[in-house]
N, C-alpha and C. Protein backbone atom coordinates (compact mmCIF):
# COMPACT_ATOMS: atom_id res chain seq x y z
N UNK A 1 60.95 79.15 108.01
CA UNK A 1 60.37 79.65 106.77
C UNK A 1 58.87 79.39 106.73
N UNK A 2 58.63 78.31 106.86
CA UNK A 2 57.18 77.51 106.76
C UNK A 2 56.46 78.67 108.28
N UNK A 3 56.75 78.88 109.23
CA UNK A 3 56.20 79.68 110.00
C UNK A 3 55.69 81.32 109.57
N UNK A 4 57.13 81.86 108.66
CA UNK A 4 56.75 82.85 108.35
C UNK A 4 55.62 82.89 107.40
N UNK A 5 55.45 82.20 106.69
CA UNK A 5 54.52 81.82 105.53
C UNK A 5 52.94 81.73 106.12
N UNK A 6 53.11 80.96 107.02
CA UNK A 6 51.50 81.04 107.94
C UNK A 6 50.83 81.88 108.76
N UNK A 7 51.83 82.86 109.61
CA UNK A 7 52.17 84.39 109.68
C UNK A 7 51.33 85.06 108.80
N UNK A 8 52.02 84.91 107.61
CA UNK A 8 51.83 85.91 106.63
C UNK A 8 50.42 85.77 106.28
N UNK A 9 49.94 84.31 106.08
CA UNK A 9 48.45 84.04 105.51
C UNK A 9 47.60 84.09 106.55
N UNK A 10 47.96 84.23 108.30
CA UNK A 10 47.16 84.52 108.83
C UNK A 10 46.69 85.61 109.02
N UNK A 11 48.12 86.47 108.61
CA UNK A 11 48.10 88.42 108.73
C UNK A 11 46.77 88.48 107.70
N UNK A 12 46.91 88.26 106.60
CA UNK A 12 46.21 88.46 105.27
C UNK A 12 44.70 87.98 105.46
N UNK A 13 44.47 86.88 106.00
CA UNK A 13 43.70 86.33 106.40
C UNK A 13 42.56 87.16 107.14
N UNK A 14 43.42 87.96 108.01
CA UNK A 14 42.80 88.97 109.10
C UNK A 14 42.51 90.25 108.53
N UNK A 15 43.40 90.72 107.44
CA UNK A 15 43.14 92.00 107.07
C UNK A 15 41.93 92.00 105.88
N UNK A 16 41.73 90.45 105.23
CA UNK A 16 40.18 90.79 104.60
C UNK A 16 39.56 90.90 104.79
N UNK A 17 39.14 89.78 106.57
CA UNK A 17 37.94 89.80 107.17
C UNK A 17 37.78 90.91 107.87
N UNK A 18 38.81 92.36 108.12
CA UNK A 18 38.36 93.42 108.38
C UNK A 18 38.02 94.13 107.22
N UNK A 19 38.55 94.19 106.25
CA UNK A 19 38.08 94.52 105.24
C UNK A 19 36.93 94.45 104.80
N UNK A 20 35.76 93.42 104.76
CA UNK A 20 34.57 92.75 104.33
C UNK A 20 34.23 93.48 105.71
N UNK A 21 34.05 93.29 106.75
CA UNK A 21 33.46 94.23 108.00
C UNK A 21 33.40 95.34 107.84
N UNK A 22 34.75 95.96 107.34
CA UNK A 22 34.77 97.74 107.76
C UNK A 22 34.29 98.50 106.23
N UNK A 23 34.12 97.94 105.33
CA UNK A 23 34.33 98.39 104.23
C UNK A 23 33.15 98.60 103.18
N UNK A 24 33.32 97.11 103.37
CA UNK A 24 32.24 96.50 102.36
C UNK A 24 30.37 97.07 102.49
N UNK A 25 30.13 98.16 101.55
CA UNK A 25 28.87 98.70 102.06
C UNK A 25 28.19 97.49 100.97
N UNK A 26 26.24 97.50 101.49
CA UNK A 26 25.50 97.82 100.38
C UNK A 26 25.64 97.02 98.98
N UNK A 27 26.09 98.82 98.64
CA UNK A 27 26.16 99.27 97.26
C UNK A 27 27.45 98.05 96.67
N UNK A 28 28.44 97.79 97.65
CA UNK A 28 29.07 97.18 96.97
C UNK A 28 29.13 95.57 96.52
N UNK A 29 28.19 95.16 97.78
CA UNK A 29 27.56 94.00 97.96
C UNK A 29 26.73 93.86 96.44
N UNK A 30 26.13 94.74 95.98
CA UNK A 30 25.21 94.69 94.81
C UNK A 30 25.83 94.85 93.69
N UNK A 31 26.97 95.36 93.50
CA UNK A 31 27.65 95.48 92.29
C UNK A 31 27.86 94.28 92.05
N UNK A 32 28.99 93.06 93.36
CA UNK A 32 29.59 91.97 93.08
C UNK A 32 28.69 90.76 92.84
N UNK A 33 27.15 91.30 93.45
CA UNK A 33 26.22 90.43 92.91
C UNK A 33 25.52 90.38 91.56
N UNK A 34 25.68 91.63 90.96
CA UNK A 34 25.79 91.34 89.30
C UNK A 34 26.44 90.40 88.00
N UNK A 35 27.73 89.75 88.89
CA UNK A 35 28.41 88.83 88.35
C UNK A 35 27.73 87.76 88.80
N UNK A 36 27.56 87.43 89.86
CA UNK A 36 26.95 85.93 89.87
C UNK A 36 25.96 85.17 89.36
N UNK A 37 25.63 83.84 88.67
CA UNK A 37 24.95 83.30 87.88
C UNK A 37 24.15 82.25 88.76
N UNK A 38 24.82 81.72 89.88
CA UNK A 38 24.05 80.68 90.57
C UNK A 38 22.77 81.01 90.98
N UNK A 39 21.32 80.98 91.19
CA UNK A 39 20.18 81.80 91.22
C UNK A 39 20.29 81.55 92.86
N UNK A 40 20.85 80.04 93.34
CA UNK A 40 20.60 79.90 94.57
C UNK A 40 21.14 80.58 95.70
N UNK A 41 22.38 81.01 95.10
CA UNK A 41 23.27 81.91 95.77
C UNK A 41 23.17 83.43 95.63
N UNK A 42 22.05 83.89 94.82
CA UNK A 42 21.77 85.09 94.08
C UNK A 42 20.57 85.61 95.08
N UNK A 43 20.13 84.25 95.51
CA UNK A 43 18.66 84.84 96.17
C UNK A 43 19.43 84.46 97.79
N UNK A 44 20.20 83.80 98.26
CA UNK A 44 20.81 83.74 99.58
C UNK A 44 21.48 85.50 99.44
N UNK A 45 22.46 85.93 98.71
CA UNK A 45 22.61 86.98 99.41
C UNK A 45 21.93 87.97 99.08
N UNK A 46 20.68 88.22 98.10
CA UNK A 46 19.49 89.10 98.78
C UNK A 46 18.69 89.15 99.83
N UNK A 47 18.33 88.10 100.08
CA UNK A 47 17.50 87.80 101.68
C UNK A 47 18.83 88.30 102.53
N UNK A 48 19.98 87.86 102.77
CA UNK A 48 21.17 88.50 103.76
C UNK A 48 21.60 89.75 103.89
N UNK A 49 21.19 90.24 102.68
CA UNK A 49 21.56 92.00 102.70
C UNK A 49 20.86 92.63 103.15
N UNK A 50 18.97 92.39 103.03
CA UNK A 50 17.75 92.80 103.40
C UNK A 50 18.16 92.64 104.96
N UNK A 51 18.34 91.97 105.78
CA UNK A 51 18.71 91.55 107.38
C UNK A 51 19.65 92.49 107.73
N UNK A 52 19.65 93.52 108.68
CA UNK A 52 20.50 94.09 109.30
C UNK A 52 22.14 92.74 109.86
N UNK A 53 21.29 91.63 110.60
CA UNK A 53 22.17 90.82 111.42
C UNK A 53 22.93 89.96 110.21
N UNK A 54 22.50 89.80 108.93
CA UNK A 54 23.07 88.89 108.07
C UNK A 54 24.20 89.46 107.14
N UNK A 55 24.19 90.44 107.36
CA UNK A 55 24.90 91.79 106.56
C UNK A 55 26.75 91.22 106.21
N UNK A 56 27.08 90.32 107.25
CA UNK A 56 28.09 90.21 106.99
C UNK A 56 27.95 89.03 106.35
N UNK A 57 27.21 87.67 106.16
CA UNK A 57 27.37 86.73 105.24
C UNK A 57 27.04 87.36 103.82
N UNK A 58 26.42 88.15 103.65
CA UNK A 58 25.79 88.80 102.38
C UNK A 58 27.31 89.32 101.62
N UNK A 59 28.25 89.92 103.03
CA UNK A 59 29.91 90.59 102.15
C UNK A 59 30.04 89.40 102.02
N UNK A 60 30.30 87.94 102.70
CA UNK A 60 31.56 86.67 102.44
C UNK A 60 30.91 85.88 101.25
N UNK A 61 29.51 85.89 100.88
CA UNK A 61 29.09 85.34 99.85
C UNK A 61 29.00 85.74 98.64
N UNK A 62 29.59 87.36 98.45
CA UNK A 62 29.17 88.29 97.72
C UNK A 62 30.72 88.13 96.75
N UNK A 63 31.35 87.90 97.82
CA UNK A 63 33.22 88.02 97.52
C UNK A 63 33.47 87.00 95.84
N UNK A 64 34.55 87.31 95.90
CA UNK A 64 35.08 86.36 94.48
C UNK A 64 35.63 84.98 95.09
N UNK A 65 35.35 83.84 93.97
CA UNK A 65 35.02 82.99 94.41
C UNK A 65 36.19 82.29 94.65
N UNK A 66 37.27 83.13 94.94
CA UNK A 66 38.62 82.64 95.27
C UNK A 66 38.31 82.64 96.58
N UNK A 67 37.84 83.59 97.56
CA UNK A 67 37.49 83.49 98.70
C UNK A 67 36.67 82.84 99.27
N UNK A 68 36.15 82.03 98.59
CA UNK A 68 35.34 81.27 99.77
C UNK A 68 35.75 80.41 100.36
N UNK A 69 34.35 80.55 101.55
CA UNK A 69 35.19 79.48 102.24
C UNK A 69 34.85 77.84 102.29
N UNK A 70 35.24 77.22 102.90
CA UNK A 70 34.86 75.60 102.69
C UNK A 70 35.58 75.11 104.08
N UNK A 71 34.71 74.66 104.87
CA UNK A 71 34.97 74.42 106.37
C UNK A 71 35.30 72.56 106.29
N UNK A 72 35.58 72.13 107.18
CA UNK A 72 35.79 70.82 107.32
C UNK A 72 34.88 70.43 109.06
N UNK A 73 34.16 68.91 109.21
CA UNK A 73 33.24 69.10 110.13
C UNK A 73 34.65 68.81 111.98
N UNK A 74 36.00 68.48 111.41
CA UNK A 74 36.61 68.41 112.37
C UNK A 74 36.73 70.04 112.91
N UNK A 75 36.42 70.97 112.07
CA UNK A 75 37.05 72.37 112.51
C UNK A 75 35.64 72.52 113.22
N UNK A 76 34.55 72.23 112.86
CA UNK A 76 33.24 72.59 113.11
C UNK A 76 33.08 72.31 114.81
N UNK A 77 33.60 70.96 114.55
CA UNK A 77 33.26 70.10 115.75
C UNK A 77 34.34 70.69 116.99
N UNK A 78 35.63 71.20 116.44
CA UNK A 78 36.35 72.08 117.47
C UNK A 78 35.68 73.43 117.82
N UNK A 79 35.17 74.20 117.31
CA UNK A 79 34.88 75.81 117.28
C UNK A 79 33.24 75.90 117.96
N UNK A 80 32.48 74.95 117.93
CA UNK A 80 31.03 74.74 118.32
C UNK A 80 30.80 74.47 119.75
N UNK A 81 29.89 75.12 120.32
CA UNK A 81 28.91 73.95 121.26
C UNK A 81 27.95 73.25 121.40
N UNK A 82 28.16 72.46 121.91
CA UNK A 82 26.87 71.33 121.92
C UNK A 82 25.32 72.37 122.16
N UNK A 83 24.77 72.07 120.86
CA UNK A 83 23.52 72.56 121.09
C UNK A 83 23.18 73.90 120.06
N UNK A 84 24.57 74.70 119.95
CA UNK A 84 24.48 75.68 119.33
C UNK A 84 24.28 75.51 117.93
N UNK A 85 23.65 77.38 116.64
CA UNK A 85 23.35 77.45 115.70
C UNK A 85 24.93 78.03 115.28
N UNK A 86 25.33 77.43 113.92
CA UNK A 86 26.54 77.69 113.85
C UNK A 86 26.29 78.24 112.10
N UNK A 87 26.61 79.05 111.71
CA UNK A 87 26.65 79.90 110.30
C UNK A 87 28.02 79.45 109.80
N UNK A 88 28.39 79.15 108.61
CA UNK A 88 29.68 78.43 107.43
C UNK A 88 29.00 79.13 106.02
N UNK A 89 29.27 80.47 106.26
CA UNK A 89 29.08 81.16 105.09
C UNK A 89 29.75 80.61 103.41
N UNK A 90 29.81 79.08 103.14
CA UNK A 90 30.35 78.59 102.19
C UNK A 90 29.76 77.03 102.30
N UNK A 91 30.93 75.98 101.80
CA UNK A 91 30.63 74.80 101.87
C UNK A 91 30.98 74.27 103.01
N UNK A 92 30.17 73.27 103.66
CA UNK A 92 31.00 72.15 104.93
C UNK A 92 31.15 70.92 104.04
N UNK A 93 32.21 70.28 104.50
CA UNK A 93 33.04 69.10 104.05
C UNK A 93 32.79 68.30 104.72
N UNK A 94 33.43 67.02 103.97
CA UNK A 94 32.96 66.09 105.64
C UNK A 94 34.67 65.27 106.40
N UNK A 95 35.25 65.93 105.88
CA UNK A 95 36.62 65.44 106.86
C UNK A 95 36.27 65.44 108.29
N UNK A 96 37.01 64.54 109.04
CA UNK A 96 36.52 64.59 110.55
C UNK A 96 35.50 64.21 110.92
N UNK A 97 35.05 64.12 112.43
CA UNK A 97 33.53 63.85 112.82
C UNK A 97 33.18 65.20 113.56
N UNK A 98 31.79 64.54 113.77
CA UNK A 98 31.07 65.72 114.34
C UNK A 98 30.60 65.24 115.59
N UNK A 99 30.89 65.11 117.02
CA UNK A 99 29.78 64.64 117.98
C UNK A 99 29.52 65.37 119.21
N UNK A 100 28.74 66.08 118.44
CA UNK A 100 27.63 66.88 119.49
C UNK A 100 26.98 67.49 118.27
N UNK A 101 25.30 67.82 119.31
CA UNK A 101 24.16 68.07 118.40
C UNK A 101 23.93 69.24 118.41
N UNK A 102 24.47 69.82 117.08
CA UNK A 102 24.40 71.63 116.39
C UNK A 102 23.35 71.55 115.49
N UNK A 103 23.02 72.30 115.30
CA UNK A 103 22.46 73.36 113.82
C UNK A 103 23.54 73.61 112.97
N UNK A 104 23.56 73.19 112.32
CA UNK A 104 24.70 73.70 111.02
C UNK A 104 24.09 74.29 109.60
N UNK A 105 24.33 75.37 109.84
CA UNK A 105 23.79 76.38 108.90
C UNK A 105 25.01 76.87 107.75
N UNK A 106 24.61 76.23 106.25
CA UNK A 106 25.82 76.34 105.37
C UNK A 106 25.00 77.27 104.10
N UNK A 107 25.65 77.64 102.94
CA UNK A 107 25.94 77.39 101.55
C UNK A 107 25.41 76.22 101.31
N UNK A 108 26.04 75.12 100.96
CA UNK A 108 25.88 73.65 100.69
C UNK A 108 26.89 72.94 101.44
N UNK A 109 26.68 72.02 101.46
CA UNK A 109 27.27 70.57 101.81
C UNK A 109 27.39 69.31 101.26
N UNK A 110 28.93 69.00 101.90
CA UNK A 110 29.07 68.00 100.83
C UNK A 110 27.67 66.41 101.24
N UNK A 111 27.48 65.20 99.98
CA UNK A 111 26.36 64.27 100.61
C UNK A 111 27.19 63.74 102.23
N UNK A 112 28.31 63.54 102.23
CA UNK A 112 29.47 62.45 103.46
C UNK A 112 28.53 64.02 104.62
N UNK A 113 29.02 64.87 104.37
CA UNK A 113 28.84 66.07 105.46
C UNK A 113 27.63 65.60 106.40
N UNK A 114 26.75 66.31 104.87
CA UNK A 114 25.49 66.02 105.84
C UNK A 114 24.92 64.90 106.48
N UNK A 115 25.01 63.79 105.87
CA UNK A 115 25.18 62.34 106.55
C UNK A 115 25.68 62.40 107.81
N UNK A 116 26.80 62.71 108.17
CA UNK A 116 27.83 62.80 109.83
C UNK A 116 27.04 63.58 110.73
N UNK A 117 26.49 64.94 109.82
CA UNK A 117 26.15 65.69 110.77
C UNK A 117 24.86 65.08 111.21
N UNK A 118 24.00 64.56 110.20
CA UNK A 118 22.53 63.63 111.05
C UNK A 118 22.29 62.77 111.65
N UNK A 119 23.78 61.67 111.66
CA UNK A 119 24.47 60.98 112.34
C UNK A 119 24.36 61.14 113.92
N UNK A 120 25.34 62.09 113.81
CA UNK A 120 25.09 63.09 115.39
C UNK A 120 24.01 63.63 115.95
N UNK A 121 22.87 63.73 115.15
CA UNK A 121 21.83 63.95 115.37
C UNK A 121 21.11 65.79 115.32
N UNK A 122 22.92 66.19 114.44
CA UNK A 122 22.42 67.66 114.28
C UNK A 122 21.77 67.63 113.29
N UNK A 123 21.41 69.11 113.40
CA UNK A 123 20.62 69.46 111.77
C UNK A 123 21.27 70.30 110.76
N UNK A 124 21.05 70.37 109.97
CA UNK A 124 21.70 71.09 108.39
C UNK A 124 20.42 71.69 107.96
N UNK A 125 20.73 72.95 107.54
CA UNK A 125 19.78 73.88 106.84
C UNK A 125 20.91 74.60 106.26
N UNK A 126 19.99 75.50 104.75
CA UNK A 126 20.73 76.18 103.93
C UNK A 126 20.67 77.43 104.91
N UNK A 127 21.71 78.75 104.30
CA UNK A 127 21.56 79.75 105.03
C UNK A 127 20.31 80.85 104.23
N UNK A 128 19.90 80.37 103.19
CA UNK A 128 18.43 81.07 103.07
C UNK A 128 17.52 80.62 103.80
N UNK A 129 17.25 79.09 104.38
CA UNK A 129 16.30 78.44 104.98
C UNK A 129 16.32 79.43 106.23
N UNK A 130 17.69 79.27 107.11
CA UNK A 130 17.51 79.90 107.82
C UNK A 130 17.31 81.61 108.07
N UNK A 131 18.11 82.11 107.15
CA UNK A 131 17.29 83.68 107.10
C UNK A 131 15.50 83.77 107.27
N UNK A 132 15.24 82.86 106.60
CA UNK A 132 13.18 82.95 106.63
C UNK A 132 12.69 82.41 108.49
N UNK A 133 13.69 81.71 108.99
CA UNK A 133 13.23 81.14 110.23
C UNK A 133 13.58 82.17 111.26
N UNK A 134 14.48 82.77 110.85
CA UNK A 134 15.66 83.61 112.04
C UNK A 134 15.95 84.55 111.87
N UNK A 135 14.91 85.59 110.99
CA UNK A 135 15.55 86.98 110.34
C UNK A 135 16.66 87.74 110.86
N UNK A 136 16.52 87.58 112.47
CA UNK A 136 17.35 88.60 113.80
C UNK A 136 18.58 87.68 113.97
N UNK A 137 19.02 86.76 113.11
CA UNK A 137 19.64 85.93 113.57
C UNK A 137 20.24 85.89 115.15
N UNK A 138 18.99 85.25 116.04
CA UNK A 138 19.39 85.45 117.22
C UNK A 138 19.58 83.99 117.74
N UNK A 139 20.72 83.86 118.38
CA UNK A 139 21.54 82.99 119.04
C UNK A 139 22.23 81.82 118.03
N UNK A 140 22.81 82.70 117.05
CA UNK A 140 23.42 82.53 115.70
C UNK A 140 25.16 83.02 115.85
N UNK A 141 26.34 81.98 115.31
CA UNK A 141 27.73 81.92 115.52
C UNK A 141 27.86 81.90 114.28
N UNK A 142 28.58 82.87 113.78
CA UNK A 142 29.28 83.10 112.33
C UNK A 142 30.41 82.65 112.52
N UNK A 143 31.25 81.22 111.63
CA UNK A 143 32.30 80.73 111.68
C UNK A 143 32.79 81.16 110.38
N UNK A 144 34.02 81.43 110.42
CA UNK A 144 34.99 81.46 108.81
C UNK A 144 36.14 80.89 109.06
């Protein structure tokens, strides 16, 4: 039972994030940003929409806020390589460790997060910081 269930949320799982890829223009990006009130998150996915390469954090940040996401740094620390810029279109957590030295490019973070991650000797930047550094986002890993 418990299998079919994870199945199911991975099926679902898969059919939004094509959804937000295949779907999601623009125009619609701007509608769902009419609801939002946070200014910080208001001006992250304008700078992301303006970017050809950011286009898809601009849909995952744009989404309702049932969808977001919120990473943990053990998933981080599995999915990364040493050295690499890694995108967490939401919050990082700080469950787990982190050891090897990334770029971790979030939303926000929790204070434990970013602590671990400077620990390790990576760095943390917001994902507006980095839109102004990296417009082309080049040699940039979008995790969800």
């Amino acid at each position: 039972m418990w299998a079919k269930i994870q199945k199911h949320s991975a099926i679902v799982e898969i059919y939004s994030l094509l959804f937000i890829k295949m779907v999601k223009s623009k125009k619609l990006i701007e509608e769902q940003l009419q609801r939002k009130t946070n200014p910080e998150l208001v001006k992250t996915i304008i700078a992301a929409k303006k970017k050809k390469n950011w286009l898809e954090v601009a849909a995952v940040l744009s989404s309702p806020r049932t969808k977001k996401i919120a990473m943990n740094l053990d998933k981080i620390n599995d999915e990364a390589e040493e050295g690499e810029i890694v995108v967490i279109p939401g919050k990082v957590l700080s469950q787990g460790e982190l050891n090897k030295k990334i770029k971790v490019v979030a939303l926000s973070f929790s204070e434990k997060a970013k602590e671990k991650i400077e620990k390790a000797k990576g760095e943390t930047l917001t994902i507006l910081e980095e839109i102004k550094k990296n417009p082309e986002a080049k040699k940039v890993r979008f995790l969800k």
